[in-house]
PDB file of N, CA and C in Angstrom:
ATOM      1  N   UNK A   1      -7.285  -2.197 -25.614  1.00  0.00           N
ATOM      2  CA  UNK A   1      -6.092  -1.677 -24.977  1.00  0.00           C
ATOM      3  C   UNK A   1      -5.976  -0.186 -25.302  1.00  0.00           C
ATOM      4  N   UNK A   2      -5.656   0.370 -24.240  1.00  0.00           N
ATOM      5  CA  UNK A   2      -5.576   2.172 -24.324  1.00  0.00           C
ATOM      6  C   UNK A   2      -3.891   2.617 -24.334  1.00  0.00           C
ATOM      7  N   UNK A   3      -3.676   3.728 -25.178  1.00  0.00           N
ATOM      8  CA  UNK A   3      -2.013   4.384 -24.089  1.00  0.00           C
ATOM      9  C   UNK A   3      -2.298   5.571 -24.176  1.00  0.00           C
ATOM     10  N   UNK A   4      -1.833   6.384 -23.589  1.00  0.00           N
ATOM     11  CA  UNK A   4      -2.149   7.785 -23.005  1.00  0.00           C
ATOM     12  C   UNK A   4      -0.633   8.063 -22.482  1.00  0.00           C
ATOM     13  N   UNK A   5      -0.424   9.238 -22.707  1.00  0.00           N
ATOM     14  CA  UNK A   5       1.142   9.934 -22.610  1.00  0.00           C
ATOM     15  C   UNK A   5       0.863  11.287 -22.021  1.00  0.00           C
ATOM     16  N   UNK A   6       1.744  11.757 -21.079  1.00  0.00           N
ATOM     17  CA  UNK A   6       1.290  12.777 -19.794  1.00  0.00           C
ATOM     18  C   UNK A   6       2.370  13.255 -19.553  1.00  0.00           C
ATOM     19  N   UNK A   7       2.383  14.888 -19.554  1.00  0.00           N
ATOM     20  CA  UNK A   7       3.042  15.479 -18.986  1.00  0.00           C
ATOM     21  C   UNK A   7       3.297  15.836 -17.619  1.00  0.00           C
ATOM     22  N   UNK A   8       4.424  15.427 -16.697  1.00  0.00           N
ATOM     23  CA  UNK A   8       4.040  15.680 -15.517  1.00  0.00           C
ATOM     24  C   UNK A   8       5.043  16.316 -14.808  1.00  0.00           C
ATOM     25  N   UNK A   9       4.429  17.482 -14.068  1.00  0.00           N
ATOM     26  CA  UNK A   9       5.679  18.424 -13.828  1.00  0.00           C
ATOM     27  C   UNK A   9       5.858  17.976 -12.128  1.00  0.00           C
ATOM     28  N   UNK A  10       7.505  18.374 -12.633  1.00  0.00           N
ATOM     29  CA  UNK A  10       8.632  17.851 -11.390  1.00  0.00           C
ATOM     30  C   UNK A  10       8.965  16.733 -11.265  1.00  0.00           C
ATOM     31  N   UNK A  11       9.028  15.986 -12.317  1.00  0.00           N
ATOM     32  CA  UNK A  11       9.298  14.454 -11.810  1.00  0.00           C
ATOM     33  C   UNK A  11      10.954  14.759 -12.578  1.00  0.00           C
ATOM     34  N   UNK A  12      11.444  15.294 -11.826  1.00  0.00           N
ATOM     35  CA  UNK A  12      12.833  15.262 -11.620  1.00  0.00           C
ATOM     36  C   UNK A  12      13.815  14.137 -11.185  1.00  0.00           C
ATOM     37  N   UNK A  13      13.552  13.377 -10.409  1.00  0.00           N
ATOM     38  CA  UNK A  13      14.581  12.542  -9.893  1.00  0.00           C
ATOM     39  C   UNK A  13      13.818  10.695 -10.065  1.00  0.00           C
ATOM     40  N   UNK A  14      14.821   9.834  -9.366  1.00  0.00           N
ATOM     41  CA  UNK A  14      14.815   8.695  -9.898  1.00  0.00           C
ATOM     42  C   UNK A  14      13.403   8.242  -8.483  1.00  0.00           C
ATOM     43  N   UNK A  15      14.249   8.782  -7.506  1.00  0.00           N
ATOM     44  CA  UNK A  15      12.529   8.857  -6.399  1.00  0.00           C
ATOM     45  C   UNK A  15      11.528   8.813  -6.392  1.00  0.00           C
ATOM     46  N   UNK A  16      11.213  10.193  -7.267  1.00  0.00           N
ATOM     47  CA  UNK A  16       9.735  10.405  -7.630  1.00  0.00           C
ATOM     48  C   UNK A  16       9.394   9.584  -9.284  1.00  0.00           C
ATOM     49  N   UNK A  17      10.511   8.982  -9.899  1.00  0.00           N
ATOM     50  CA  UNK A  17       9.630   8.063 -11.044  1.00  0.00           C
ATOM     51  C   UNK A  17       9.621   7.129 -10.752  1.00  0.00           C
ATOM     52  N   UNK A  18       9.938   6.460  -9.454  1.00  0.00           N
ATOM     53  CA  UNK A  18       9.963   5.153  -8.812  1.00  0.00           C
ATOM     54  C   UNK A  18       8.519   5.119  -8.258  1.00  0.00           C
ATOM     55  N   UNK A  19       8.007   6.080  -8.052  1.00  0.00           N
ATOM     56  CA  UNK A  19       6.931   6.549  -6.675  1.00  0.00           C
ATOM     57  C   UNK A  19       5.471   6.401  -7.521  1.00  0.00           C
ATOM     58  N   UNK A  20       5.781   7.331  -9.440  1.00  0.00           N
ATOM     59  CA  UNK A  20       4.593   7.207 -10.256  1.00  0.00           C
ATOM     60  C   UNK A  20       4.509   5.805 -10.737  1.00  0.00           C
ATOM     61  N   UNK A  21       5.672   5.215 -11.124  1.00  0.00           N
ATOM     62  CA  UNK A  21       5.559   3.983 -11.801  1.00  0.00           C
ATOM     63  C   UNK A  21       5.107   2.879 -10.606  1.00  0.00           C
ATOM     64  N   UNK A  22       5.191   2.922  -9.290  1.00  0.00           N
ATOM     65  CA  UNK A  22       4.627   1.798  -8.437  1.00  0.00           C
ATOM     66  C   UNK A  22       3.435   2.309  -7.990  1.00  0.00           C
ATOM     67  N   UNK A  23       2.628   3.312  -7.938  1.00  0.00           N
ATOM     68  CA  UNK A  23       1.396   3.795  -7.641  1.00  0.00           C
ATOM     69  C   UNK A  23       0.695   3.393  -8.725  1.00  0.00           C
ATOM     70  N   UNK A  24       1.518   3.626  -9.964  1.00  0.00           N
ATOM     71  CA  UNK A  24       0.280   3.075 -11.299  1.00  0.00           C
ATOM     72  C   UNK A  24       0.216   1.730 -11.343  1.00  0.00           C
ATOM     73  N   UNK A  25       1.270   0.937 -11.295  1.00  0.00           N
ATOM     74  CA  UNK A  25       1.154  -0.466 -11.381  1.00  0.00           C
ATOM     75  C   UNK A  25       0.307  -1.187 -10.506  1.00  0.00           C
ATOM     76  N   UNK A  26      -0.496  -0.462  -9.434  1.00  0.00           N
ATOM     77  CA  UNK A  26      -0.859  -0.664  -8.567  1.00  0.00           C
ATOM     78  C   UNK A  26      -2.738  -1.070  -9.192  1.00  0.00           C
ATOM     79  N   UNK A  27      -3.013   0.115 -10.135  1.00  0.00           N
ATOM     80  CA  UNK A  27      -4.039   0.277 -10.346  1.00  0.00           C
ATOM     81  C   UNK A  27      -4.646  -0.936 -11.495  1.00  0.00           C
ATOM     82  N   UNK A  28      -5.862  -1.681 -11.010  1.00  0.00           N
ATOM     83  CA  UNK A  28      -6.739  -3.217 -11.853  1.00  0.00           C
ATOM     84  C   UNK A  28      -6.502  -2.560 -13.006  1.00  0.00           C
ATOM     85  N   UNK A  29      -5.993  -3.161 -13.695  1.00  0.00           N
ATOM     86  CA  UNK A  29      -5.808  -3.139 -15.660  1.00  0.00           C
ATOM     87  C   UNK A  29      -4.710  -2.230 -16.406  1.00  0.00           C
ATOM     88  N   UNK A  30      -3.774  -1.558 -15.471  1.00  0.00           N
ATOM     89  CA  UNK A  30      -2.773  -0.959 -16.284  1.00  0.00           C
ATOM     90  C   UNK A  30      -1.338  -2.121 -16.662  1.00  0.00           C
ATOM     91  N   UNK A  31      -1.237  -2.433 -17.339  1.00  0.00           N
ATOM     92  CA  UNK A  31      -0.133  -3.047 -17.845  1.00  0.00           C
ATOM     93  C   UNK A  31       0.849  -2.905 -18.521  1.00  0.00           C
ATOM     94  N   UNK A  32       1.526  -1.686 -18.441  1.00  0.00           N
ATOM     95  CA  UNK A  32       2.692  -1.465 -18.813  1.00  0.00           C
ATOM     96  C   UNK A  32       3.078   0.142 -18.280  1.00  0.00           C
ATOM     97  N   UNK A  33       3.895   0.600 -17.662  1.00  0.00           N
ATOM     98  CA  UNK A  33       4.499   1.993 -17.817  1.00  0.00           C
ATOM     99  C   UNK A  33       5.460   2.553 -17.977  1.00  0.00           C
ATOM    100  N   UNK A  34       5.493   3.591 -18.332  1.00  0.00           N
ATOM    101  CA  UNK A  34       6.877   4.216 -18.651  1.00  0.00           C
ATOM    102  C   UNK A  34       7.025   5.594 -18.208  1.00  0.00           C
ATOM    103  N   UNK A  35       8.436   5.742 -17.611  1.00  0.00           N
ATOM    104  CA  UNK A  35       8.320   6.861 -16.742  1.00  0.00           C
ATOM    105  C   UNK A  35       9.755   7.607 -17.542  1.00  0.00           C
ATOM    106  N   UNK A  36       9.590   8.848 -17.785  1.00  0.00           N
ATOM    107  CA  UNK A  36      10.451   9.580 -18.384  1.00  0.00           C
ATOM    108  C   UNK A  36      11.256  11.028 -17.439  1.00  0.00           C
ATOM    109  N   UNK A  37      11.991  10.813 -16.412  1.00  0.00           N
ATOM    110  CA  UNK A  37      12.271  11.826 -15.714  1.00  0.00           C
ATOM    111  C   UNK A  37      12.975  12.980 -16.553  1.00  0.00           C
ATOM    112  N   UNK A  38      13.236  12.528 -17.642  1.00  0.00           N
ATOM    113  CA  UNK A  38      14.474  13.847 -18.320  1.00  0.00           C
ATOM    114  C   UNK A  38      13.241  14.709 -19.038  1.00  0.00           C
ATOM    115  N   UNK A  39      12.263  13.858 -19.845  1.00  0.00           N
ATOM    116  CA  UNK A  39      11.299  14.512 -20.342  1.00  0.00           C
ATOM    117  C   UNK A  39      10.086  15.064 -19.575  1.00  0.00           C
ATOM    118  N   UNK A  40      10.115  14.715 -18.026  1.00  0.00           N
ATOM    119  CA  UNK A  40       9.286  14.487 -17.491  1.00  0.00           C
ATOM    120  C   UNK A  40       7.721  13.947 -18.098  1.00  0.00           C
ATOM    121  N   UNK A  41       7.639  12.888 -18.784  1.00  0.00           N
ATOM    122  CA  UNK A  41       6.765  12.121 -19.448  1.00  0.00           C
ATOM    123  C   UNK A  41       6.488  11.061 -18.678  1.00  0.00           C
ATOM    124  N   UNK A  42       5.143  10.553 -18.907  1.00  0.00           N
ATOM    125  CA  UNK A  42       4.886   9.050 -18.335  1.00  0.00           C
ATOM    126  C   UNK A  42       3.914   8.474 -19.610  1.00  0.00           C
ATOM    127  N   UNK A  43       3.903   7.312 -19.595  1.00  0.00           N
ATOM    128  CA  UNK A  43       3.581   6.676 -20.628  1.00  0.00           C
ATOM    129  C   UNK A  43       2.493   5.368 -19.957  1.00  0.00           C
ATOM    130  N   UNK A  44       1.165   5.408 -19.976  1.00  0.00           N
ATOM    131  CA  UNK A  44       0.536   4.061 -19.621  1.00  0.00           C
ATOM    132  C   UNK A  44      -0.049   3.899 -20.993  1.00  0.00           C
ATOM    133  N   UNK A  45       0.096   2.223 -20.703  1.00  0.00           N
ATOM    134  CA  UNK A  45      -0.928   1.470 -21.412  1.00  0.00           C
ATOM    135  C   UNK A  45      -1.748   0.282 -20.514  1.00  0.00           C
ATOM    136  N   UNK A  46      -2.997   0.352 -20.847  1.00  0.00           N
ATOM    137  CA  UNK A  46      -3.787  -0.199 -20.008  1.00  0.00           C
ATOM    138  C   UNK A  46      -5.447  -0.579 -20.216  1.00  0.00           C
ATOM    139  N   UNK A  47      -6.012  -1.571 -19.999  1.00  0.00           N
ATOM    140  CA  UNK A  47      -7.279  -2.026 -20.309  1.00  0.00           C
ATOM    141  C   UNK A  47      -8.289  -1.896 -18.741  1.00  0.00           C
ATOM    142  N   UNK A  48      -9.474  -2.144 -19.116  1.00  0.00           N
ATOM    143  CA  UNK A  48     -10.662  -1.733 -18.078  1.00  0.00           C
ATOM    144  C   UNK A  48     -10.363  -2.963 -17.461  1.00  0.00           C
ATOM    145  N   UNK A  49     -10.321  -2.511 -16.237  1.00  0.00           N
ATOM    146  CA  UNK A  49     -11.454  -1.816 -15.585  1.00  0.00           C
ATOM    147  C   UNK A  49     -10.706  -0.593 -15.185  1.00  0.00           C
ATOM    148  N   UNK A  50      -9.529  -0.204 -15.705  1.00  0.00           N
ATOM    149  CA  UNK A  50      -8.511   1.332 -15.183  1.00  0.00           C
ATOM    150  C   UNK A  50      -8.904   2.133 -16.225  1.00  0.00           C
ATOM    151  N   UNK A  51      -9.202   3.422 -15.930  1.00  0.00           N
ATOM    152  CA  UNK A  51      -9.853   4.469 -16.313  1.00  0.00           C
ATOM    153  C   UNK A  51      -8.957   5.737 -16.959  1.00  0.00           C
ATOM    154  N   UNK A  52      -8.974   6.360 -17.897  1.00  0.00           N
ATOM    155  CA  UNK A  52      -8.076   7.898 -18.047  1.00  0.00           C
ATOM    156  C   UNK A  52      -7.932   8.542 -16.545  1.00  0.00           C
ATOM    157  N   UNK A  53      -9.028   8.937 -15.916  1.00  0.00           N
ATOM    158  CA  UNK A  53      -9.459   9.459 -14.843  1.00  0.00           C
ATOM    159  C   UNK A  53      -8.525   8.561 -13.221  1.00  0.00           C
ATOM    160  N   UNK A  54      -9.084   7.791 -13.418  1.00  0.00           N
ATOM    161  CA  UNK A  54      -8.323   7.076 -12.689  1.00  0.00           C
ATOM    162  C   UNK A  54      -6.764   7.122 -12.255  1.00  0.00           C
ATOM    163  N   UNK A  55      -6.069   7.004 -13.966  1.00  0.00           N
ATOM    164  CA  UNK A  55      -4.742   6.895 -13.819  1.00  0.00           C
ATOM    165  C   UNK A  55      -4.140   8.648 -13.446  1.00  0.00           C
ATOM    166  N   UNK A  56      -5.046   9.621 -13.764  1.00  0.00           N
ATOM    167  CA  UNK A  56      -4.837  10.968 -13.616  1.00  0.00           C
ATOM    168  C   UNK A  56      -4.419  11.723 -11.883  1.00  0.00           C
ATOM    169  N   UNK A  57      -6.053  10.689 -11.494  1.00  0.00           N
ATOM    170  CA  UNK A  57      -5.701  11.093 -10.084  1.00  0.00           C
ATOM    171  C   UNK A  57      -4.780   9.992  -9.285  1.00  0.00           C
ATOM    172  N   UNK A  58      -4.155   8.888 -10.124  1.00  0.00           N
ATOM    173  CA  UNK A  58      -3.111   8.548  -9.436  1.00  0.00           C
ATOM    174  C   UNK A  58      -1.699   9.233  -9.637  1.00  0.00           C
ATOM    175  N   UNK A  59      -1.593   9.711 -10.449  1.00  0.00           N
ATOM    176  CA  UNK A  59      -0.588  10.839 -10.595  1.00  0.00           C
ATOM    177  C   UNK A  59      -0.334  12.097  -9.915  1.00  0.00           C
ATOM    178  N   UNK A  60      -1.765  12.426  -9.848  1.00  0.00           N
ATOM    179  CA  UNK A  60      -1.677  13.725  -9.301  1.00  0.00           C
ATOM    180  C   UNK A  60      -1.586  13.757  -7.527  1.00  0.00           C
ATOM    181  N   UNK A  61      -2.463  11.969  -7.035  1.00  0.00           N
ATOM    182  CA  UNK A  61      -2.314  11.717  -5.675  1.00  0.00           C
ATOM    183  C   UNK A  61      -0.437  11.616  -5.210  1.00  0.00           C
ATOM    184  N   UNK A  62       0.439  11.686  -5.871  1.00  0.00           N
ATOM    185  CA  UNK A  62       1.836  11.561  -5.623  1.00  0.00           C
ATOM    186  C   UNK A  62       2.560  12.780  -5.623  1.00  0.00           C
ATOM    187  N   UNK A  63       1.842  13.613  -5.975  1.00  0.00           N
ATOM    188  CA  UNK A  63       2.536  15.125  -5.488  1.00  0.00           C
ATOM    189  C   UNK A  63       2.499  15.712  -6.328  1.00  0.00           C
ATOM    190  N   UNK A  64       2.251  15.246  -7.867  1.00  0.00           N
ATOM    191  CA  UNK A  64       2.797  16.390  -8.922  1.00  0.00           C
ATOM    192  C   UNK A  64       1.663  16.443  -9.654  1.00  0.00           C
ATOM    193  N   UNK A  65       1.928  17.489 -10.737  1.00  0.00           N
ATOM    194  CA  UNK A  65       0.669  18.226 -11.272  1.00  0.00           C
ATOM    195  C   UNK A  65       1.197  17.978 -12.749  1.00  0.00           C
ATOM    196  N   UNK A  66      -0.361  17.972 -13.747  1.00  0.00           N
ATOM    197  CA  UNK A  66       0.241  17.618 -15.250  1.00  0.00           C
ATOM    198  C   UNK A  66      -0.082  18.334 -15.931  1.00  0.00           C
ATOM    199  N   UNK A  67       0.398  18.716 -17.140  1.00  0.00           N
ATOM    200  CA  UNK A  67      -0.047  19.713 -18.476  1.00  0.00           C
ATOM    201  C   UNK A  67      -1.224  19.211 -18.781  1.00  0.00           C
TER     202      UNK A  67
END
C-alpha cells in the first residue's frame, strides 16, 4: 500500500474537489482519497496496478497543476 500527498493549485471550491476525488476513484487500485480545498491538498492511498504517474496525470487531466 502507497500514500502520496500533493499539492494542487486552484482547487478552490467544493466543484473542483468533487471533480479530483471522482476522477481518482476512478483509477484500478486507488482506495482511499482525500481532498483538501482550504489547503488545497489531496491525499491518495493506493495499491498496483495505480501508479504515482498515473494518479499525477489524473490530476493534472482535470484542469489543475501541482507543486
Amino acid at each position: 500500500m502507497y500514500k502520496e500527498h500533493y499539492f494542487v493549485n486552484e482547487l478552490t471550491n467544493s466543484n473542483m474537489k468533487t471533480e479530483v476525488k471522482n476522477a481518482l476513484k476512478d483509477i484500478d487500485g486507488v482506495n482511499q482519497v482525500w481532498v483538501n480545498s482550504t489547503n488545497e491538498t489531496v491525499e491518495v492511498i493506493y495499491n498496483e496496478p495505480a501508479t504515482e504517474a498515473e494518479i499525477i496525470n489524473c490530476i493534472e487531466s482535470t484542469g489543475h497543476s501541482m507543486e
